[in-house]
Structures are given as C-alpha cells and as structure tokens.
N, C-alpha and C. Protein backbone atom coordinates (compact mmCIF):
# COMPACT_ATOMS: atom_id res chain seq x y z
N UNK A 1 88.01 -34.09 95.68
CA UNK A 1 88.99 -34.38 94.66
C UNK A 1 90.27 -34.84 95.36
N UNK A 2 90.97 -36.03 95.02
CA UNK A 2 92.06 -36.74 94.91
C UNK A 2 93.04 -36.80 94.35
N UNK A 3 94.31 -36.58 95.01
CA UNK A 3 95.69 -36.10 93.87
C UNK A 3 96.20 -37.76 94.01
N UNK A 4 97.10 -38.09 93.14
CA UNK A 4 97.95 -39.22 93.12
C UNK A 4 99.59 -38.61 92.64
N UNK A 5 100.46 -39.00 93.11
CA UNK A 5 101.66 -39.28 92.49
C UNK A 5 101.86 -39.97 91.65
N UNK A 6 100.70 -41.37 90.89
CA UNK A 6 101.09 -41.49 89.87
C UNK A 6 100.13 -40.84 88.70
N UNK A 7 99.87 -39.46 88.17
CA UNK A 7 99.29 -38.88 87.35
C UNK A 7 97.88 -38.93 87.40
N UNK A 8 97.31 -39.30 88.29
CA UNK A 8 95.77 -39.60 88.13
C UNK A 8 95.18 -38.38 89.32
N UNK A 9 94.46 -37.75 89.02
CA UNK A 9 93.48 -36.41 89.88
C UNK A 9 91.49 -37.17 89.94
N UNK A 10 91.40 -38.33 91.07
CA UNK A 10 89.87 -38.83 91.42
C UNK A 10 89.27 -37.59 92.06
N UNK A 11 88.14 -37.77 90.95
CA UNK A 11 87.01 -36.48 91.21
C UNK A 11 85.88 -37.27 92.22
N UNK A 12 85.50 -36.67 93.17
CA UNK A 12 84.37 -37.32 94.13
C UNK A 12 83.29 -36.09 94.21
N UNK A 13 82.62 -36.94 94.64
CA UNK A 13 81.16 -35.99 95.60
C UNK A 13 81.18 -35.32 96.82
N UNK A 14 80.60 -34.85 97.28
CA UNK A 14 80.86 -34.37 98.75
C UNK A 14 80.87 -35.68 99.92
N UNK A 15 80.22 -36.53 99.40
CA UNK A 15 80.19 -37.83 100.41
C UNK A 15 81.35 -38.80 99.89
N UNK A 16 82.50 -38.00 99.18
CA UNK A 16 83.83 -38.71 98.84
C UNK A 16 83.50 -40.16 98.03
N UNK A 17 82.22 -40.76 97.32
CA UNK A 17 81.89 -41.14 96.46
C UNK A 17 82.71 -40.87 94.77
N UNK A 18 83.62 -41.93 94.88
CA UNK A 18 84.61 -42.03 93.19
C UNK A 18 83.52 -41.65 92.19
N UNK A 19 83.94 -40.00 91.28
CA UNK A 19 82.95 -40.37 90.07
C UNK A 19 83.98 -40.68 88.80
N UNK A 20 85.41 -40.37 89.09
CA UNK A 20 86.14 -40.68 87.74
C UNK A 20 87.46 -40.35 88.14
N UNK A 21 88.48 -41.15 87.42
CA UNK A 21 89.68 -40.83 87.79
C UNK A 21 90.64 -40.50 86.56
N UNK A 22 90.73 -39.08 86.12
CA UNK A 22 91.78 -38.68 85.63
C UNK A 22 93.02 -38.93 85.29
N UNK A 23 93.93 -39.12 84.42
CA UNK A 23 95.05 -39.37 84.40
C UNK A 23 96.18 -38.06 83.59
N UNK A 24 96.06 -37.28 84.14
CA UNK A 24 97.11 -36.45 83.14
C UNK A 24 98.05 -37.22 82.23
N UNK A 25 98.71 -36.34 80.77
CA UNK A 25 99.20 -37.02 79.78
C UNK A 25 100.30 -36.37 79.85
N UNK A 26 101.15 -37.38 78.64
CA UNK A 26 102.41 -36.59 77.68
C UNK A 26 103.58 -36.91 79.48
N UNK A 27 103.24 -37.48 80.36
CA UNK A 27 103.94 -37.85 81.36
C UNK A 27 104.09 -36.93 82.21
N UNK A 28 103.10 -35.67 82.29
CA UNK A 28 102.95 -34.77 83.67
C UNK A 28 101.79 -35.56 84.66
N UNK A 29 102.08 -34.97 85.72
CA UNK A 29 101.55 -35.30 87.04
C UNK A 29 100.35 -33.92 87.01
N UNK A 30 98.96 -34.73 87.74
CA UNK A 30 98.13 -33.32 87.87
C UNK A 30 99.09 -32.20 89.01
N UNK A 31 98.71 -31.08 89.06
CA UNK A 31 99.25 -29.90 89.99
C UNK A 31 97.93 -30.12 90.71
N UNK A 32 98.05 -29.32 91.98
CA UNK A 32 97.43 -29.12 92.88
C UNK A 32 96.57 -27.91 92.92
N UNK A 33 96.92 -27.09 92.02
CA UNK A 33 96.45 -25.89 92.02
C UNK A 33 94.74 -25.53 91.38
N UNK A 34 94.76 -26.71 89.97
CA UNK A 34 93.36 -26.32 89.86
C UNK A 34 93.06 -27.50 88.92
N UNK A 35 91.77 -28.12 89.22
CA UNK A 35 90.76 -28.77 88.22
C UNK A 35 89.63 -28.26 88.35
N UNK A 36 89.09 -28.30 86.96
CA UNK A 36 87.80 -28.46 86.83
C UNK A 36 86.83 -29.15 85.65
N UNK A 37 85.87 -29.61 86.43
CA UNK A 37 85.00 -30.50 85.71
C UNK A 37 83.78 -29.64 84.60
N UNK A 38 83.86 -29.59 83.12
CA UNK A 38 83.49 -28.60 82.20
C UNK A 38 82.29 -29.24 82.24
N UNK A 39 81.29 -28.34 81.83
CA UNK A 39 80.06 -28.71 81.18
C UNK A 39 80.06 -29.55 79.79
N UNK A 40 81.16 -29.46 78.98
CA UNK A 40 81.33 -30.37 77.89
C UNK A 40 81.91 -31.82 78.40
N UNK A 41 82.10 -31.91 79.83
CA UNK A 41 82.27 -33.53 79.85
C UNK A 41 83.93 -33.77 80.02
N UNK A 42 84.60 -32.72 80.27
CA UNK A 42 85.89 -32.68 80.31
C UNK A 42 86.39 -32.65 81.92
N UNK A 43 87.35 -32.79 82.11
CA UNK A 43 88.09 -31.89 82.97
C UNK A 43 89.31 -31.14 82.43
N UNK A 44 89.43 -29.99 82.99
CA UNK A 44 90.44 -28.83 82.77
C UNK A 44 91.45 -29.14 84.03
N UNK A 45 92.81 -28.99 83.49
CA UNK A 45 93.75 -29.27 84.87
C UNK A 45 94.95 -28.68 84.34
N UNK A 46 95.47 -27.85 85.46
CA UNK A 46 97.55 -28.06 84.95
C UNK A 46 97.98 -29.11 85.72
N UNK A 47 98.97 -29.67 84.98
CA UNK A 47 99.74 -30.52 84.79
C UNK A 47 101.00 -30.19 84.96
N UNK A 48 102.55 -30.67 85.78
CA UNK A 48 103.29 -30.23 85.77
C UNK A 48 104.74 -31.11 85.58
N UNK A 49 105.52 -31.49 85.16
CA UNK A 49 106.52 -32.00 85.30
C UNK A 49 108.14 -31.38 85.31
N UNK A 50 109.18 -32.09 85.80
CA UNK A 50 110.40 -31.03 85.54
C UNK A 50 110.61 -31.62 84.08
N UNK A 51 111.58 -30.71 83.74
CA UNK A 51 111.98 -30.95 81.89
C UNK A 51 113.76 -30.57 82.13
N UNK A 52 114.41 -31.89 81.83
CA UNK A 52 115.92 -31.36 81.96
C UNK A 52 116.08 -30.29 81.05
N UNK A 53 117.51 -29.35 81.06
CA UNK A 53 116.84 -27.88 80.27
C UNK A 53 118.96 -27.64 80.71
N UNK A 54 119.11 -27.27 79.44
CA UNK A 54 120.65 -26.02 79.83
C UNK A 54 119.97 -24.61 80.58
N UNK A 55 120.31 -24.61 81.73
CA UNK A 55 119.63 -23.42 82.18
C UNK A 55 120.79 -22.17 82.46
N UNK A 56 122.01 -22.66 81.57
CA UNK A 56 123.21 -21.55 81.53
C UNK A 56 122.86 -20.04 80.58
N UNK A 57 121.89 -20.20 79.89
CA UNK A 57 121.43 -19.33 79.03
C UNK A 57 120.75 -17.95 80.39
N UNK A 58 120.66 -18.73 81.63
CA UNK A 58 119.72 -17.50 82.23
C UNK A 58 120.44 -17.63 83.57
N UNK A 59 121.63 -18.21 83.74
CA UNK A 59 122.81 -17.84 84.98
C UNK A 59 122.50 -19.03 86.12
N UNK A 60 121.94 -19.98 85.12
CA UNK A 60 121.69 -21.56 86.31
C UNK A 60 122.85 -22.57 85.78
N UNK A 61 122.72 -23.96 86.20
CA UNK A 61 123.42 -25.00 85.59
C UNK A 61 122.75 -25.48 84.45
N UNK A 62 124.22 -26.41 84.09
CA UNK A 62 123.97 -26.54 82.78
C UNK A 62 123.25 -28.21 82.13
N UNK A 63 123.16 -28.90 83.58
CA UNK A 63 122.63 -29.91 83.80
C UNK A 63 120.69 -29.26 84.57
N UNK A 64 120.68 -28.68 84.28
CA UNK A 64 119.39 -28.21 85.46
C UNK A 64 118.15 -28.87 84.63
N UNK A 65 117.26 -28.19 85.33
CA UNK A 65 115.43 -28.97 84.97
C UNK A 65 114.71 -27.61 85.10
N UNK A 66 113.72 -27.36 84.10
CA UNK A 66 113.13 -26.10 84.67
C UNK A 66 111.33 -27.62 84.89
N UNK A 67 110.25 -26.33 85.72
CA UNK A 67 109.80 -27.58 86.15
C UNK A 67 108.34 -26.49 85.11
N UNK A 68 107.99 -27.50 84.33
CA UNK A 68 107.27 -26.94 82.91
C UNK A 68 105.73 -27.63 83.30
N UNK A 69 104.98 -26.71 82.95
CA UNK A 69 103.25 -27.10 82.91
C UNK A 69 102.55 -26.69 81.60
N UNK A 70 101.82 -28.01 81.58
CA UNK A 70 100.94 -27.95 81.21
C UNK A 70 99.22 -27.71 81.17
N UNK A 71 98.35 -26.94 80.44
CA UNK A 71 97.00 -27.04 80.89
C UNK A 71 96.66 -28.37 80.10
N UNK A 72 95.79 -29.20 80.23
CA UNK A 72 95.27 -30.22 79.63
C UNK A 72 93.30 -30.33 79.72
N UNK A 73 93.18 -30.67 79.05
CA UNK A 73 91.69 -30.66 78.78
C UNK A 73 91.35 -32.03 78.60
N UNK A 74 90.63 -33.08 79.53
CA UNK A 74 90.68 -34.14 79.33
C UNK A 74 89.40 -34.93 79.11
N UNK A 75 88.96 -35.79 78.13
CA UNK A 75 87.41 -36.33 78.13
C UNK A 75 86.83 -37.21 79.07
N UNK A 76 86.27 -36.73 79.94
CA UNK A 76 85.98 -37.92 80.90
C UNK A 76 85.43 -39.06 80.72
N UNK A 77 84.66 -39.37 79.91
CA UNK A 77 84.13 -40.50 79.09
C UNK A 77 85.18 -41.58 79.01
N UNK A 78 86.04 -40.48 78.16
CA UNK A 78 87.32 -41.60 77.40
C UNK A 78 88.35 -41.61 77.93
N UNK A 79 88.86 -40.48 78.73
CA UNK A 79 90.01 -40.27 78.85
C UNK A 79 91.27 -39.99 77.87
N UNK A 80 90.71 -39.43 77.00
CA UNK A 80 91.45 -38.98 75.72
C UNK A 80 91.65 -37.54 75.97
N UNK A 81 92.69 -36.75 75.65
CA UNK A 81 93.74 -35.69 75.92
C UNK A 81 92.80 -35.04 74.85
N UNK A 82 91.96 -34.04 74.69
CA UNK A 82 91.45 -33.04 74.02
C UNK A 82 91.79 -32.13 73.14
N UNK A 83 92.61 -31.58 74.47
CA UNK A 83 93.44 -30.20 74.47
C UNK A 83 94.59 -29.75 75.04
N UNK A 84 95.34 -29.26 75.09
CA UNK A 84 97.30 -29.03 75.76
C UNK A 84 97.60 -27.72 74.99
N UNK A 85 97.74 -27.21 76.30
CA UNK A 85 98.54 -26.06 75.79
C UNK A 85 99.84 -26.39 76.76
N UNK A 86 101.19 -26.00 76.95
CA UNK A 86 102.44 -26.38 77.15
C UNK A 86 102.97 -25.05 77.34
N UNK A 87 103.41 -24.38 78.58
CA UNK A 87 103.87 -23.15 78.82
C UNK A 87 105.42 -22.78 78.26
N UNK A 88 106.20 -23.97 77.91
CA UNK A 88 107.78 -24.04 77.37
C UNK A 88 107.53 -23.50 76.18
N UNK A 89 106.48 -24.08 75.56
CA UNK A 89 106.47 -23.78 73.99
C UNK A 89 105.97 -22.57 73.60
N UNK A 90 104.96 -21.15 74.87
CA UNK A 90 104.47 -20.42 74.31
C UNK A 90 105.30 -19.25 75.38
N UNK A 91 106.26 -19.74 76.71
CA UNK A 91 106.50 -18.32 77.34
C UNK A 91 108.07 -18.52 77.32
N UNK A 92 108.89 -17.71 77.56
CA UNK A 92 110.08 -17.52 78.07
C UNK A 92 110.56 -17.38 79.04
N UNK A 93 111.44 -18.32 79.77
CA UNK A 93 112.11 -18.22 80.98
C UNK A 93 112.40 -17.01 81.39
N UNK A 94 113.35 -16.61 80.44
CA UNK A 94 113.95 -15.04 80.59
C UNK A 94 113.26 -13.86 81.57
N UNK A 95 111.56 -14.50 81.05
CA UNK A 95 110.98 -13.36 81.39
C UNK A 95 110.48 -13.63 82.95
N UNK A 96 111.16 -15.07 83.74
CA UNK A 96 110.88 -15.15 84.79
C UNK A 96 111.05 -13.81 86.00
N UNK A 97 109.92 -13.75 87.14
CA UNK A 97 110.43 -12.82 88.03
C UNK A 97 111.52 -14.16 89.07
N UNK A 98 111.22 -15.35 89.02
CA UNK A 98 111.58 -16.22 89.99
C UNK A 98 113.57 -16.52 89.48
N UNK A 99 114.40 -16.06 90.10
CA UNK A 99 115.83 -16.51 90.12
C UNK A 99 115.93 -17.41 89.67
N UNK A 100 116.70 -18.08 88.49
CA UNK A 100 117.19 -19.17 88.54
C UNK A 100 117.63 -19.76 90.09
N UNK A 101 118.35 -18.96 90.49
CA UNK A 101 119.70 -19.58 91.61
C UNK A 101 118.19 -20.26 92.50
N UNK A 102 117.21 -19.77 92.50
CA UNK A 102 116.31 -20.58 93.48
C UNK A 102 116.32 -22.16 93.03
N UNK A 103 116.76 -22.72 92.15
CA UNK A 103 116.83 -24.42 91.82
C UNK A 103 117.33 -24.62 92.62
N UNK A 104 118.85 -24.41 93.30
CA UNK A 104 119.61 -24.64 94.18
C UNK A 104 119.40 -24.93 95.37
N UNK A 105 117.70 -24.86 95.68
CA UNK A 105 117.16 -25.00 97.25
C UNK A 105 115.67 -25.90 96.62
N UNK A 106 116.05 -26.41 95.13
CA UNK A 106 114.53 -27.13 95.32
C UNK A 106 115.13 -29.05 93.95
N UNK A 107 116.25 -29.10 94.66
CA UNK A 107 116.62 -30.08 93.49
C UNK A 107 117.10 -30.17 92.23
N UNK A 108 117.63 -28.56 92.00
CA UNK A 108 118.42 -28.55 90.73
C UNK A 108 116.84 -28.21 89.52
N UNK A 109 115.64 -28.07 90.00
CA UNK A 109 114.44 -27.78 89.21
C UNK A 109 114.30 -26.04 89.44
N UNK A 110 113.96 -25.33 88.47
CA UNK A 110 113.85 -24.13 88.66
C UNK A 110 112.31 -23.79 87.87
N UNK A 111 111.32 -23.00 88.98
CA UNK A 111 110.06 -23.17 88.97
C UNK A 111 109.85 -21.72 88.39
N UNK A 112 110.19 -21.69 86.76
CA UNK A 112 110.15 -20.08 85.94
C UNK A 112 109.09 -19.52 85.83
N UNK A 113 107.73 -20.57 85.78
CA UNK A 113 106.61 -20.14 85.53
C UNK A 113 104.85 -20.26 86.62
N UNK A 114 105.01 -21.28 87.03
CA UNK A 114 104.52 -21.92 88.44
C UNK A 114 102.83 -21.33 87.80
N UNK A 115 102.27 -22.14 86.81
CA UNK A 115 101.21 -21.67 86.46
C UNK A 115 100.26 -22.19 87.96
N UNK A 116 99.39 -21.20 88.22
CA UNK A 116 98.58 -21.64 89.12
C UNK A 116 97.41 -21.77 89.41
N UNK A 117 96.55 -20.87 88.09
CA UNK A 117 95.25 -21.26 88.23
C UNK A 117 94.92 -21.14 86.31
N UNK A 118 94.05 -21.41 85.87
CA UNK A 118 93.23 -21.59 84.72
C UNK A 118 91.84 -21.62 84.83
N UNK A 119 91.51 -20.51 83.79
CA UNK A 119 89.88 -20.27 83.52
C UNK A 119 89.53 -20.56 82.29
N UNK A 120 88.02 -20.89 82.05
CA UNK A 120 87.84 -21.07 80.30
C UNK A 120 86.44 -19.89 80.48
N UNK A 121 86.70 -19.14 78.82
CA UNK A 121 85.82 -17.77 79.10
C UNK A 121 84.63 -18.53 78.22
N UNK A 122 83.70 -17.83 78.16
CA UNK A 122 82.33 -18.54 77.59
C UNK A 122 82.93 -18.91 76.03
N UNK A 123 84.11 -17.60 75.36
CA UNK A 123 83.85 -17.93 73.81
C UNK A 123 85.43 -18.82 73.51
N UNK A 124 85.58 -19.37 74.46
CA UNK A 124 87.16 -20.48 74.35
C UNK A 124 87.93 -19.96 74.55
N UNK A 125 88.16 -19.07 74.92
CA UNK A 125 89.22 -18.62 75.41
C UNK A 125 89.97 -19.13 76.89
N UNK A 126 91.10 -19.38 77.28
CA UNK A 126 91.96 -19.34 78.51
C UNK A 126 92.10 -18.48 79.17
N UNK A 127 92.36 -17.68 80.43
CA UNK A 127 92.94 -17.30 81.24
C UNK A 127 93.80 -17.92 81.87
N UNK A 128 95.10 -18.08 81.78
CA UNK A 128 96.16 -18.88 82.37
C UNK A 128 97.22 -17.58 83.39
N UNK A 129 97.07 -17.86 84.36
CA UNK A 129 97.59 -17.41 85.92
C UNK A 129 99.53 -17.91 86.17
N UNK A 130 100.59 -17.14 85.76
CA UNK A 130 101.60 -17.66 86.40
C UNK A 130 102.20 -16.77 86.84
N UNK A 131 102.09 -17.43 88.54
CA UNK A 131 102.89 -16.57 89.50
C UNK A 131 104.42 -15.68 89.52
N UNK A 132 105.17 -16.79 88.78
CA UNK A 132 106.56 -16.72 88.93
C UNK A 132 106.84 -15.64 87.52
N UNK A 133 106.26 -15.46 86.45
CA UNK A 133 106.10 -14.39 85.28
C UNK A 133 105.08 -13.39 85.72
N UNK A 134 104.61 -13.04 86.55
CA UNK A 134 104.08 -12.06 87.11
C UNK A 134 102.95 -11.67 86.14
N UNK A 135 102.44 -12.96 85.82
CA UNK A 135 101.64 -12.41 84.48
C UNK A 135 99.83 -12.87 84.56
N UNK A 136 99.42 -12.98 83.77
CA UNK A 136 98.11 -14.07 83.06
C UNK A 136 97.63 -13.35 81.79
N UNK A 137 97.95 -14.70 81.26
CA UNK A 137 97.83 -14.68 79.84
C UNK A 137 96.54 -15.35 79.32
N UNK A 138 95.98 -14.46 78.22
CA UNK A 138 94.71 -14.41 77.24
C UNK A 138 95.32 -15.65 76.39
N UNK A 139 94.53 -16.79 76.28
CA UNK A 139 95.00 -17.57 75.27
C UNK A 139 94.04 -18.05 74.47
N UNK A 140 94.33 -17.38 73.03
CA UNK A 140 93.22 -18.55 72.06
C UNK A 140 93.33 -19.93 72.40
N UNK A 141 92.20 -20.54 72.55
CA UNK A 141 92.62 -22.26 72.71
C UNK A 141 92.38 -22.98 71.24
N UNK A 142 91.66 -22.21 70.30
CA UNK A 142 91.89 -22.77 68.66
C UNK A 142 93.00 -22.87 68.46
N UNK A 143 93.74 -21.47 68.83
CA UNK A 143 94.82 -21.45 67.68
C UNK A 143 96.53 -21.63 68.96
N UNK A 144 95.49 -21.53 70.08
CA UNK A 144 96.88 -21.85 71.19
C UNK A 144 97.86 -20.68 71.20
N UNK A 145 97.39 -19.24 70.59
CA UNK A 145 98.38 -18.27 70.64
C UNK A 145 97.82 -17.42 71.94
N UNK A 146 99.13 -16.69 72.19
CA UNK A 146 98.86 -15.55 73.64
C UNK A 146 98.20 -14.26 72.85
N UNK A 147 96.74 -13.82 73.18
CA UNK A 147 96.65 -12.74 72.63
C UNK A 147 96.99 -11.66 73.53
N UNK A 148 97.86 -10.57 72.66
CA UNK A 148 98.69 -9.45 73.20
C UNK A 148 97.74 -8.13 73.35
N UNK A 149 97.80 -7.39 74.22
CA UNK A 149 96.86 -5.96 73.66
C UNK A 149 97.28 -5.14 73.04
C-alpha cells in the first residue's frame, strides 16, 4: 500500500502490482495509520485534515487549526464515499489529554484527537482508537452515534 500527498492511498499486492487507487473525500488526505480492504468491496481508512478552529475556548490561539479525522468507507468499484464518520462532529476537544500549547511546535495545528486505528465488528459496528482522548469509541455506523456503557 501507497500513500500520496495528493489524497489518493494505491492498494498493491505483495509483488507491488497496482490493484486500485483510493482517493479520500470531503478534502482529507488518507492517514497513515490504517486501511483496509472490506469484504464488501470497500476500503476503510482515516482520513485527516487540519480545520481552521478558534482554539481560545481551550487556552490556544484564536487563529489556530485543530487537525480533524475522518473514518471513510470507500467503494472500490466506484470510488464513491459510502460512509464518514467525522471525529469534530461526534468528540470534544475539551476532552483532549494532548495540550493545546502543543500546536505551537507543530504549525499552529493542534492534534486533539489523533485517531489511529479503526475496526469494523461483524454486526457494523466501529471501533475507533484515539490516542490523544485516551479513548476508543463503540460507534453505531447506522446511526453514527458513540455507544456509551
């Protein structure tokens, strides 16, 4: 497997033989951390981009970027976007273990959530892995909510 800087993650064989080239959506770049190629014909990937952001609410600047991921579920056939779940829209900075003040040593981007790996359970469900929230979260992928215990 093949990363690009411009949004595209090429899946190969062991003899580095192209079988398809990915393009993450919505204007994130694949992450490095995890793909995978589903039995339904997909690939599963996070996706990551910075997102300018007032980050004065949590003791950063007020020009800052927090740097936001996405999981994406993509059809390999078509290359049509499936599925997205979007970590801005379902976690809270607040609840970062990672400092704001750490932007200050990475470009004014502050990395709150740093999802790093993703699983899919037999009955659709997510396992989503983020380092920097000290967490992993149960996610319906129907309904895209965090289930709580």
């Amino acid at each position: 497997m093949l990363r690009n800087r411009a949004g595209a993650t090429t899946s190969t064989t062991p003899t580095t033989a192209c079988l398809r080239t990915v393009f993450a959506h919505h204007g994130y770049y694949p992450d490095e951390h995890e793909f995978t190629l589903t039995r339904r014909g997909t690939a599963l990937f996070i996706a990551s981009k910075p997102v300018p952001m007032d980050l004065t609410p949590y003791g950063g600047p007020k020009n800052g970027s927090i740097e936001n991921s996405e999981i994406q579920d993509v059809d390999l056939a078509t290359g049509r976007l499936v599925f997205s779940w979007n970590a801005l829209d379902h976690l809270d900075p607040a609840d970062s273990e990672e400092p704001v003040s750490s932007a200050s040593s990475s470009d004014g981007v502050w990395d709150a959530f740093h999802i790093n790996s993703v699983d899919e359970g037999p009955d659709g469900r997510l396992l989503i892995s983020a380092r920097n929230m000290w967490a992993i979260y149960d996610v319906n992928k129907k309904s895209r909510a965090i289930r709580c215990p």
